[in-house]
N, C-alpha and C. Protein backbone atom coordinates (compact mmCIF):
# COMPACT_ATOMS: atom_id res chain seq x y z
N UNK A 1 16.32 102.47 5.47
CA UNK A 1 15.74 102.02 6.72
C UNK A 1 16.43 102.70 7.90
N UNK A 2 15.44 103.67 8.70
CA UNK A 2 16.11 103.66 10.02
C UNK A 2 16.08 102.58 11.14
N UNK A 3 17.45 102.66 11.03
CA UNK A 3 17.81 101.40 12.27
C UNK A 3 17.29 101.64 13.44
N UNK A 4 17.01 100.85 14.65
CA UNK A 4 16.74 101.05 16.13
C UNK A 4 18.11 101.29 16.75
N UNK A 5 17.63 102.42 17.63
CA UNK A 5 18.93 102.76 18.02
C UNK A 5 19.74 101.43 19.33
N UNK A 6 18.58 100.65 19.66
CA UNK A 6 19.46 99.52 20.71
C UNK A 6 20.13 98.52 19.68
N UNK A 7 19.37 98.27 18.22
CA UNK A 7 20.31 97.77 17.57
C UNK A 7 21.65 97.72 17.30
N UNK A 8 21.32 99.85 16.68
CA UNK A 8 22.91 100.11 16.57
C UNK A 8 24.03 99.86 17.71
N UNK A 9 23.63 100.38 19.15
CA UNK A 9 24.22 100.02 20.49
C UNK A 9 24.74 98.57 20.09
N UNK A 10 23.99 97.63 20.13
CA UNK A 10 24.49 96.20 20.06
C UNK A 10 25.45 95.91 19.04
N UNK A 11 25.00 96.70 17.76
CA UNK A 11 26.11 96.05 16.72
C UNK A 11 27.78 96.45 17.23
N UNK A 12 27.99 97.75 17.78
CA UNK A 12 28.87 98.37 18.44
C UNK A 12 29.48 97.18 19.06
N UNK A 13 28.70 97.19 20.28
CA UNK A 13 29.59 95.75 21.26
C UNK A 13 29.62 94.91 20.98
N UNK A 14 28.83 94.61 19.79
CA UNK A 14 29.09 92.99 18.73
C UNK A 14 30.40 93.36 18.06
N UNK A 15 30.74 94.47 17.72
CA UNK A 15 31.93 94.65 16.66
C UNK A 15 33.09 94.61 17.72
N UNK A 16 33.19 95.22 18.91
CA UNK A 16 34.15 94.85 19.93
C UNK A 16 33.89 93.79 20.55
N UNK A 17 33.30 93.05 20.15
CA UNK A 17 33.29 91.42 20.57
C UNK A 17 33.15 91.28 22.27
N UNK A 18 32.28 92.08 22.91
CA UNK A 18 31.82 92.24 24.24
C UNK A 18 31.11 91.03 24.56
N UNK A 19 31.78 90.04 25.30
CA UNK A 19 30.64 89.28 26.35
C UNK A 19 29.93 89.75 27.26
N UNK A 20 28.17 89.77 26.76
CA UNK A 20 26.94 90.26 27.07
C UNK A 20 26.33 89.61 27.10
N UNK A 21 25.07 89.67 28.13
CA UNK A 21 23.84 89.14 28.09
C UNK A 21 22.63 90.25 28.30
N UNK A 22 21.53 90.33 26.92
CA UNK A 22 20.96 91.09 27.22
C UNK A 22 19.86 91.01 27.98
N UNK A 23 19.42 91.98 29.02
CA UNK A 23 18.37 91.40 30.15
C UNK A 23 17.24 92.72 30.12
N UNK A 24 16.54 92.61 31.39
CA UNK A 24 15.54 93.99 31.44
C UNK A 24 14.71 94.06 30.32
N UNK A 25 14.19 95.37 29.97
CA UNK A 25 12.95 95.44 29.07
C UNK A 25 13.44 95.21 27.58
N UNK A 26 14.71 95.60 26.89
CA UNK A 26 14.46 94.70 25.75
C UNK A 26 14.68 93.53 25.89
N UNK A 27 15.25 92.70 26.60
CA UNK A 27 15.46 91.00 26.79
C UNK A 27 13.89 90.55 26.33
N UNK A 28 12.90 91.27 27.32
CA UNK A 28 11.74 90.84 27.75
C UNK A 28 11.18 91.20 26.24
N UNK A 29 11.13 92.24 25.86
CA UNK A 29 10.76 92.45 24.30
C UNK A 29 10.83 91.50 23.36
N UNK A 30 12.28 90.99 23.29
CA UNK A 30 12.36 89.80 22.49
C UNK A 30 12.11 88.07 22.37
N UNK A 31 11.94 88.29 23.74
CA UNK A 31 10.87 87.25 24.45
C UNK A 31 9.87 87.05 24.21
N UNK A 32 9.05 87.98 23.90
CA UNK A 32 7.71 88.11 23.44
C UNK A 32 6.93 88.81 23.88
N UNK A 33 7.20 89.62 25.53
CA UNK A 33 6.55 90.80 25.68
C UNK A 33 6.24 91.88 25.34
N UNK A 34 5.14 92.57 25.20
CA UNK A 34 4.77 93.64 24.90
C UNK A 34 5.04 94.60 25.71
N UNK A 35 6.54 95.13 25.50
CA UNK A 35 7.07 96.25 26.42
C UNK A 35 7.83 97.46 26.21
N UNK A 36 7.63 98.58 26.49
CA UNK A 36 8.70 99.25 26.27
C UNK A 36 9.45 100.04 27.20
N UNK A 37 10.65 100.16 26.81
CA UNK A 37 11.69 100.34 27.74
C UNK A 37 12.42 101.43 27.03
N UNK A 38 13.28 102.81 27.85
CA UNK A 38 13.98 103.20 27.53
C UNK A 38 15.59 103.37 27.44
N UNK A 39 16.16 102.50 27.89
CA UNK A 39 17.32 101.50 28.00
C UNK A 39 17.81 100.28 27.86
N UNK A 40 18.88 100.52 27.52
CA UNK A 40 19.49 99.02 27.33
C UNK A 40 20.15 98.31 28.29
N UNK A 41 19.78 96.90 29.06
CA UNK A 41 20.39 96.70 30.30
C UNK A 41 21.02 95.58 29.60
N UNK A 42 22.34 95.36 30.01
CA UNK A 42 23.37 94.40 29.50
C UNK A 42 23.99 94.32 30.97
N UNK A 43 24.29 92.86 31.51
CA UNK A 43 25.05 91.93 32.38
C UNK A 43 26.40 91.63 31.34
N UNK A 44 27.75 92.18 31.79
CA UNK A 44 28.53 91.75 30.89
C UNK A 44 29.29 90.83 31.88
N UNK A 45 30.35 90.24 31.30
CA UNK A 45 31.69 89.34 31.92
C UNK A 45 32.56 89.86 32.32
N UNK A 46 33.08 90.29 33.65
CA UNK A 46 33.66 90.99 33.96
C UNK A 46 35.08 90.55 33.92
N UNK A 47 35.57 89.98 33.13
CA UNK A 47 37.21 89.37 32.78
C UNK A 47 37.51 90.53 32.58
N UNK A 48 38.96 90.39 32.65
CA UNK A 48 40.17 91.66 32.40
C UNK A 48 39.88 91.99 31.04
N UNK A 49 39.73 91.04 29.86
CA UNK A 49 40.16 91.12 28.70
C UNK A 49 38.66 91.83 27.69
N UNK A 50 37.47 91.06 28.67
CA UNK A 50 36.10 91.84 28.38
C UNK A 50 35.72 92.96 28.63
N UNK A 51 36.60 94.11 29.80
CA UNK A 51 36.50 94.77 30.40
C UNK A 51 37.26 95.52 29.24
N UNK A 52 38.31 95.82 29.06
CA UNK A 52 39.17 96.34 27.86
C UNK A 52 38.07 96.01 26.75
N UNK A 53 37.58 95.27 26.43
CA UNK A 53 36.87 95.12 24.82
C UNK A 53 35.56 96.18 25.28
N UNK A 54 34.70 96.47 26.43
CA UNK A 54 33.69 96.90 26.71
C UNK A 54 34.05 98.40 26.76
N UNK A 55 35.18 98.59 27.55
CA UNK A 55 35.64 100.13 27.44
C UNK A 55 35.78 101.11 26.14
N UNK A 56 36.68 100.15 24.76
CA UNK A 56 36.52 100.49 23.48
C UNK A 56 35.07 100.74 23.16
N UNK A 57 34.00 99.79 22.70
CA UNK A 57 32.79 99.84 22.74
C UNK A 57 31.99 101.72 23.25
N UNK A 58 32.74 101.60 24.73
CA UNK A 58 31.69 102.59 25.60
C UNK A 58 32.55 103.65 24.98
N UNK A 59 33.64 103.82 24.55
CA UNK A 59 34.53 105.12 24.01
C UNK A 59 34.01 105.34 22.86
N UNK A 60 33.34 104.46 21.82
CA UNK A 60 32.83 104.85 20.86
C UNK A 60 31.39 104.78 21.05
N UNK A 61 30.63 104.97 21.85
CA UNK A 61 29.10 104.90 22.03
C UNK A 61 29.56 106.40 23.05
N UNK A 62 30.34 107.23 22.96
CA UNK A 62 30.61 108.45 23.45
C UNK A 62 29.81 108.57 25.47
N UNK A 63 30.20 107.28 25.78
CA UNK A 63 29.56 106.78 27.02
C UNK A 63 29.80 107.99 28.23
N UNK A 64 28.87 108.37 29.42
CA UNK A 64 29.33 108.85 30.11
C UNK A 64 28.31 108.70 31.63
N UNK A 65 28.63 109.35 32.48
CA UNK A 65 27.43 109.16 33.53
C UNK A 65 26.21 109.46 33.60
N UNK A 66 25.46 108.93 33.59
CA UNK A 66 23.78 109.61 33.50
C UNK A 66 23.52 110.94 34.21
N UNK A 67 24.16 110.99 35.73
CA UNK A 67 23.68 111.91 36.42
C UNK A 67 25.11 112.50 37.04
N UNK A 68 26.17 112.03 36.09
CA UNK A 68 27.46 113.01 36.65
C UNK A 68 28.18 112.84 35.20
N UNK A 69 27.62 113.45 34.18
CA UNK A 69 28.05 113.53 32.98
C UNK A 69 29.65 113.82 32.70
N UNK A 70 30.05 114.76 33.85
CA UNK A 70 31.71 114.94 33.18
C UNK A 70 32.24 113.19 33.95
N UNK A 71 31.74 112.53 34.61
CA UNK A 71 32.74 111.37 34.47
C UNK A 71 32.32 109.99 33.46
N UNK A 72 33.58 109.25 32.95
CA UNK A 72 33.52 108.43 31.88
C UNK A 72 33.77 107.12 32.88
N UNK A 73 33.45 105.98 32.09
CA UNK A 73 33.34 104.34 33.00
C UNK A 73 34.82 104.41 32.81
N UNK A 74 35.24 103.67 33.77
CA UNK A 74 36.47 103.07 33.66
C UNK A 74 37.19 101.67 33.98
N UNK A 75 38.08 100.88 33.94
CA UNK A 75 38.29 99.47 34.77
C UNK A 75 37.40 99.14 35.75
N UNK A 76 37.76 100.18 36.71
CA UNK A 76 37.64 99.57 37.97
C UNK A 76 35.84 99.85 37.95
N UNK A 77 35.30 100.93 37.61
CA UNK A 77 33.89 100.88 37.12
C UNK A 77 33.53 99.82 37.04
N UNK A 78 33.40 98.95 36.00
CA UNK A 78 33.32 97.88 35.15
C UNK A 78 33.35 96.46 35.67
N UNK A 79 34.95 96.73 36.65
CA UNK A 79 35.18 95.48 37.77
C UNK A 79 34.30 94.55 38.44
N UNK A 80 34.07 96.26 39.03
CA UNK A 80 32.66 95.59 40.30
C UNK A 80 30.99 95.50 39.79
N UNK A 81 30.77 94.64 40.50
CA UNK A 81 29.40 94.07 40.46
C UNK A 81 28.30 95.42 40.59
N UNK A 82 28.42 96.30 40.84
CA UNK A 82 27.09 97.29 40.87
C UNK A 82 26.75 98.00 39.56
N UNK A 83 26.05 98.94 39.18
CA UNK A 83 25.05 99.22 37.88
C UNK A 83 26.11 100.66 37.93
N UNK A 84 26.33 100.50 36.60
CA UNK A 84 26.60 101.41 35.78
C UNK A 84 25.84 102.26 35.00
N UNK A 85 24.92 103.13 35.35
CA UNK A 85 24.01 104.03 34.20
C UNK A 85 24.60 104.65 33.53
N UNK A 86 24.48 104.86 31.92
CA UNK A 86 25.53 105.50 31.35
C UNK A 86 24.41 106.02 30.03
N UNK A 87 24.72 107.32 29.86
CA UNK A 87 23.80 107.70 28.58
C UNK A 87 25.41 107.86 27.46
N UNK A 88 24.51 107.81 26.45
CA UNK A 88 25.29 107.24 25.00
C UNK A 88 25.33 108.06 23.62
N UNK A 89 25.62 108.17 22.74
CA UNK A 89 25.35 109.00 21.51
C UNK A 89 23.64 108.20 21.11
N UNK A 90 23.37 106.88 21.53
CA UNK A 90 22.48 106.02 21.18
C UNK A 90 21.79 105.80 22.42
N UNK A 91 21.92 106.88 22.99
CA UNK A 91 20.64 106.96 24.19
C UNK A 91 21.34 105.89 25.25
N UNK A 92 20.27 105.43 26.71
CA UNK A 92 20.74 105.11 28.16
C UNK A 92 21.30 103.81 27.78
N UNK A 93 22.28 103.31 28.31
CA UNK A 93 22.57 101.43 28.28
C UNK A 93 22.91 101.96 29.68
N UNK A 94 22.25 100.79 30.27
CA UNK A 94 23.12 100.19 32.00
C UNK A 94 23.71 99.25 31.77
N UNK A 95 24.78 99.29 32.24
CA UNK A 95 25.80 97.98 32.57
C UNK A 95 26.08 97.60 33.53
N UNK A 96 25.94 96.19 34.27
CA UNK A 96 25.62 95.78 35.08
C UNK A 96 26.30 94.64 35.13
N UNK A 97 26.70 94.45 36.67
CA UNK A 97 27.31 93.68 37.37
C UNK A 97 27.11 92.51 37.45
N UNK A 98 25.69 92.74 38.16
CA UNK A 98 24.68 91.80 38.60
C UNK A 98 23.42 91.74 38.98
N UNK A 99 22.50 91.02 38.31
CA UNK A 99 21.33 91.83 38.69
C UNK A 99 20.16 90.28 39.87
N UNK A 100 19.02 90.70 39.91
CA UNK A 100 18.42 90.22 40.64
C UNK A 100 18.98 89.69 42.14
N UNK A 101 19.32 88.25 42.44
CA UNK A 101 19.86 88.07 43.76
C UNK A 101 20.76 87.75 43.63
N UNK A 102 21.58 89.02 42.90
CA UNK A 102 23.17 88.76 43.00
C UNK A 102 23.84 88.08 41.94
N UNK A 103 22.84 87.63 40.98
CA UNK A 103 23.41 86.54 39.58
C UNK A 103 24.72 87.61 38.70
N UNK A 104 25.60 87.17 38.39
CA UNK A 104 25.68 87.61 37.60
C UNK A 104 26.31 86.92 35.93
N UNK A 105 27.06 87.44 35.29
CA UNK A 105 27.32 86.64 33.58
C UNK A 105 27.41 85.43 33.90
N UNK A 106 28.79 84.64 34.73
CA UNK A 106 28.57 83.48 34.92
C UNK A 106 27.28 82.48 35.05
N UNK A 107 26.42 83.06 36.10
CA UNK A 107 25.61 82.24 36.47
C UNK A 107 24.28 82.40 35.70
N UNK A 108 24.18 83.47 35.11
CA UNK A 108 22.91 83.86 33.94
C UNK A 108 23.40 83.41 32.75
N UNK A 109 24.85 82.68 31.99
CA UNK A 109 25.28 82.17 30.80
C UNK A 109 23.80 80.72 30.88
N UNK A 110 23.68 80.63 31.49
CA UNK A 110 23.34 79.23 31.30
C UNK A 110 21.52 79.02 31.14
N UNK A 111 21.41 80.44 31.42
CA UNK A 111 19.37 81.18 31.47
C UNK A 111 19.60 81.85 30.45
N UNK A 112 20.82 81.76 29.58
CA UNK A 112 20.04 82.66 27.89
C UNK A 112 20.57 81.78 26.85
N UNK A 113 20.18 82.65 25.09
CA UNK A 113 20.44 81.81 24.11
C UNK A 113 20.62 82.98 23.01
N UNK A 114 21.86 82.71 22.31
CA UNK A 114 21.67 83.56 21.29
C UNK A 114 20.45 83.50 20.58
N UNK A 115 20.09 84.80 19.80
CA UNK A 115 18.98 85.72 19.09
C UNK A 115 19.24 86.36 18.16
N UNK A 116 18.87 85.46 16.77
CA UNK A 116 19.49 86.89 15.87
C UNK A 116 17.99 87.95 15.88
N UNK A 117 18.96 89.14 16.21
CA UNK A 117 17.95 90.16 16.36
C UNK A 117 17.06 90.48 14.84
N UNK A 118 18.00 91.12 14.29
CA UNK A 118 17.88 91.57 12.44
C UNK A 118 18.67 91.14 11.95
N UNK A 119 19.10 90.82 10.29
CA UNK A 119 19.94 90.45 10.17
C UNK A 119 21.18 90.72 10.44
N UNK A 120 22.22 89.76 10.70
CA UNK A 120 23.58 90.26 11.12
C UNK A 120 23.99 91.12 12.47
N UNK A 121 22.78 90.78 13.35
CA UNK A 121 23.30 91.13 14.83
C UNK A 121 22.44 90.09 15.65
N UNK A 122 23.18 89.65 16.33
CA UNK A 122 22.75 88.43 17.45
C UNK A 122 23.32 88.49 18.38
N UNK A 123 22.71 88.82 19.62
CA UNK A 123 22.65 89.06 20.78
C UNK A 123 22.50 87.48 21.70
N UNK A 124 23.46 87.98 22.82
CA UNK A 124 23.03 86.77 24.34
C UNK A 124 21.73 87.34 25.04
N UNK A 125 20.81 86.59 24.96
CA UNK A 125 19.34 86.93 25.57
C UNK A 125 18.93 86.06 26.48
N UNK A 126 18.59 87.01 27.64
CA UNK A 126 18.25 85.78 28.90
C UNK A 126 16.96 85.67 28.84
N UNK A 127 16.65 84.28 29.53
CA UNK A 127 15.44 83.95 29.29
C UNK A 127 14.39 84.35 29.78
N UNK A 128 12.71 84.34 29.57
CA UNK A 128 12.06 85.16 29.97
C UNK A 128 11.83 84.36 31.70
N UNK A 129 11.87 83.16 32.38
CA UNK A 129 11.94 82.90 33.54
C UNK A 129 12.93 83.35 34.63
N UNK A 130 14.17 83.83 34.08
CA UNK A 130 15.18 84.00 34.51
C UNK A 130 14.84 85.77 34.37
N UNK A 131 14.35 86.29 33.60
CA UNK A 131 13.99 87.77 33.85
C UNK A 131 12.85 88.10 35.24
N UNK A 132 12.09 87.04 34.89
CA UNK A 132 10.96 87.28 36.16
C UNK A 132 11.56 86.87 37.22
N UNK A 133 12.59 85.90 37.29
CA UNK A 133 12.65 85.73 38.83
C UNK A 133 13.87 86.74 38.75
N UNK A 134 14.49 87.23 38.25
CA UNK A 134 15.32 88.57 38.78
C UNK A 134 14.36 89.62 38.96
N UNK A 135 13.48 90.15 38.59
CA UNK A 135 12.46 90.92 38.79
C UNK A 135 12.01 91.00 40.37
N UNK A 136 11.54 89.27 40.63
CA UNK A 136 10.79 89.16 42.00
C UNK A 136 11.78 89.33 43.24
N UNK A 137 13.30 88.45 42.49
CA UNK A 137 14.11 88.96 44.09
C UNK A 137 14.76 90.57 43.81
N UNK A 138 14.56 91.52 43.10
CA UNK A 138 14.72 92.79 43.33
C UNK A 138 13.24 93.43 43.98
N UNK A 139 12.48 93.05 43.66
CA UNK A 139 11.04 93.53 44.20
C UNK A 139 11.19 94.64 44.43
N UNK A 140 11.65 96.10 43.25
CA UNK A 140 11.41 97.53 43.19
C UNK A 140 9.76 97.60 42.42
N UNK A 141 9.65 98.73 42.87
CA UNK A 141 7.99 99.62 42.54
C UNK A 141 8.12 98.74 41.27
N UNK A 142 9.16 99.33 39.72
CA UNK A 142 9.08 98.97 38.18
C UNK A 142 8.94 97.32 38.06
N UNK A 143 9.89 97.07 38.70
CA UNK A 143 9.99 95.41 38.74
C UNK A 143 8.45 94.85 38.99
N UNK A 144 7.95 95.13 39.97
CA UNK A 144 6.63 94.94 40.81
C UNK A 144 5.28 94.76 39.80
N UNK A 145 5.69 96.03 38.87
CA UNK A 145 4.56 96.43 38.53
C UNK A 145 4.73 95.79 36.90
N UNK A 146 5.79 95.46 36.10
CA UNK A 146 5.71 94.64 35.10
C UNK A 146 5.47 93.46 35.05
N UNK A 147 5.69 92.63 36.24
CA UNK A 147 6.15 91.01 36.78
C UNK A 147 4.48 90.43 36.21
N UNK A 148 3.15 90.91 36.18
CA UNK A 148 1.86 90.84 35.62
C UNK A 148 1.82 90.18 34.41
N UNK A 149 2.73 91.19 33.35
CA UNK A 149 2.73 91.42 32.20
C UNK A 149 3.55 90.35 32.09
N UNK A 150 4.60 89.78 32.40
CA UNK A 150 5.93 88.64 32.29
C UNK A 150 5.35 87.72 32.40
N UNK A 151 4.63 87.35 33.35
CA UNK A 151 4.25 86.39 34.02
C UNK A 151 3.03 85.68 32.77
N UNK A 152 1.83 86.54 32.25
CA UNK A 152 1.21 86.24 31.18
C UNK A 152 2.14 86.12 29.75
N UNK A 153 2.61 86.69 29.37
CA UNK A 153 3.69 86.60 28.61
C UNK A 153 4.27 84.80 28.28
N UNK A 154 5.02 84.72 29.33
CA UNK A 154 5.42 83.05 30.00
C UNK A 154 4.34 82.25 29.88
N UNK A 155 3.72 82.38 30.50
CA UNK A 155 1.87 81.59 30.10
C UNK A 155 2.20 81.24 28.64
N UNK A 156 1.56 82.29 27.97
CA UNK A 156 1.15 82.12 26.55
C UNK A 156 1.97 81.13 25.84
N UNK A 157 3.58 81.76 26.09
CA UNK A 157 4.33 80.84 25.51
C UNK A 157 4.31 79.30 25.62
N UNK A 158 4.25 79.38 27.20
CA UNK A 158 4.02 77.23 27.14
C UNK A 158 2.78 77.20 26.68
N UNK A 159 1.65 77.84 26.87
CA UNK A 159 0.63 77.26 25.99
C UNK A 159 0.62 76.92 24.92
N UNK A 160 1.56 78.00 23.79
CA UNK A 160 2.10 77.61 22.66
C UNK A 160 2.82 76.84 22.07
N UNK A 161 3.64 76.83 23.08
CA UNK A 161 4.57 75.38 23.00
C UNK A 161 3.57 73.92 23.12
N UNK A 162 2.80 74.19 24.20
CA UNK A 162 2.55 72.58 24.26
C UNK A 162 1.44 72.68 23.16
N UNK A 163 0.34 73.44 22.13
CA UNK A 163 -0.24 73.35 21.86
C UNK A 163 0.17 72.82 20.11
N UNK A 164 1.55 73.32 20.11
CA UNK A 164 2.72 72.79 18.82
C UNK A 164 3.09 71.55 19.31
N UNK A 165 3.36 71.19 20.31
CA UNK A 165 3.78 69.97 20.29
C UNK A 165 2.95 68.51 20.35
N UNK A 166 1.32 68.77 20.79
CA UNK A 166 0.13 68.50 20.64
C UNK A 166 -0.04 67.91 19.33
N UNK A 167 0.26 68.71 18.52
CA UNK A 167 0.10 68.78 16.91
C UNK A 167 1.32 67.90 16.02
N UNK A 168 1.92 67.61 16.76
CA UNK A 168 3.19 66.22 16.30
C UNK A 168 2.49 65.26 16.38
């Protein structure tokens, strides 16, 4: 079986034990949207000790700048709250600070739920309400133009939900 390469990415920062939450178009994927995305956007915890576990991770995902390739992430990278684009041996991951209006790990721990993806990798996945409203307070062109698709997405699901719970 060939693996997905955001899999492999994840098992990586699962094996360095990275506090993550995964958000953006695969979050939304595993949510139940029909989407595709060419990156992996991860909100990590920016502790001292997560920051060191994330750096290992990005040293072996051969991490570097998207659009200034000779430089590598570092601490203080990592520190601050703004987006990290970084292409990988396993293709783009962004790492990120904080996304929508300013949320970041702290305050998005509590809008996701672990996911086992495939077997033996399980991911922090934020939820699909908490993706759309980071979507609406960034209100870029991409954001803009998926929020359609999320938004039906979300639908379906409570329909589904209440139409299972109907059935109790």
């Amino acid at each position: 079986m060939v693996e997905n390469r955001f899999i492999s990415a994840l098992r990586i920062l699962n094996k360095h034990r990275v506090d993550y939450i995964l958000v953006g178009g695969v979050a939304s994927s595993v949510r139940g949207a029909i989407y595709n995305t060419r990156d992996l956007d991860v909100v990590h915890s920016r502790t001292p000790e997560n920051i060191d576990r994330l750096l290992a991770a990005l040293r072996e995902l051969n991490a570097r700048y998207t659009f200034r390739p000779e430089f590598v992430p570092n601490e203080s990278h990592l520190a601050s709250p703004g987006q990290q684009l970084l292409s990988t041996d396993l293709g783009r991951i962004d790492v990120l600070g904080r996304i929508g209006a300013g949320w970041d790990y702290g305050e998005l721990i509590g809008h996701s739920s672990d996911v086992e993806l495939v077997p033996g990798v399980t991911a922090r996945v934020l939820d699909l309400e908490t993706i759309i409203a980071s979507k609406e307070a960034v209100g870029g062109e991409k954001d803009l133009a998926v929020l359609p698709l999320l938004r039906r997405t979300l639908q379906e699901l409570r329909r589904r939900q209440a139409a299972q719970l109907d059935q109790l």
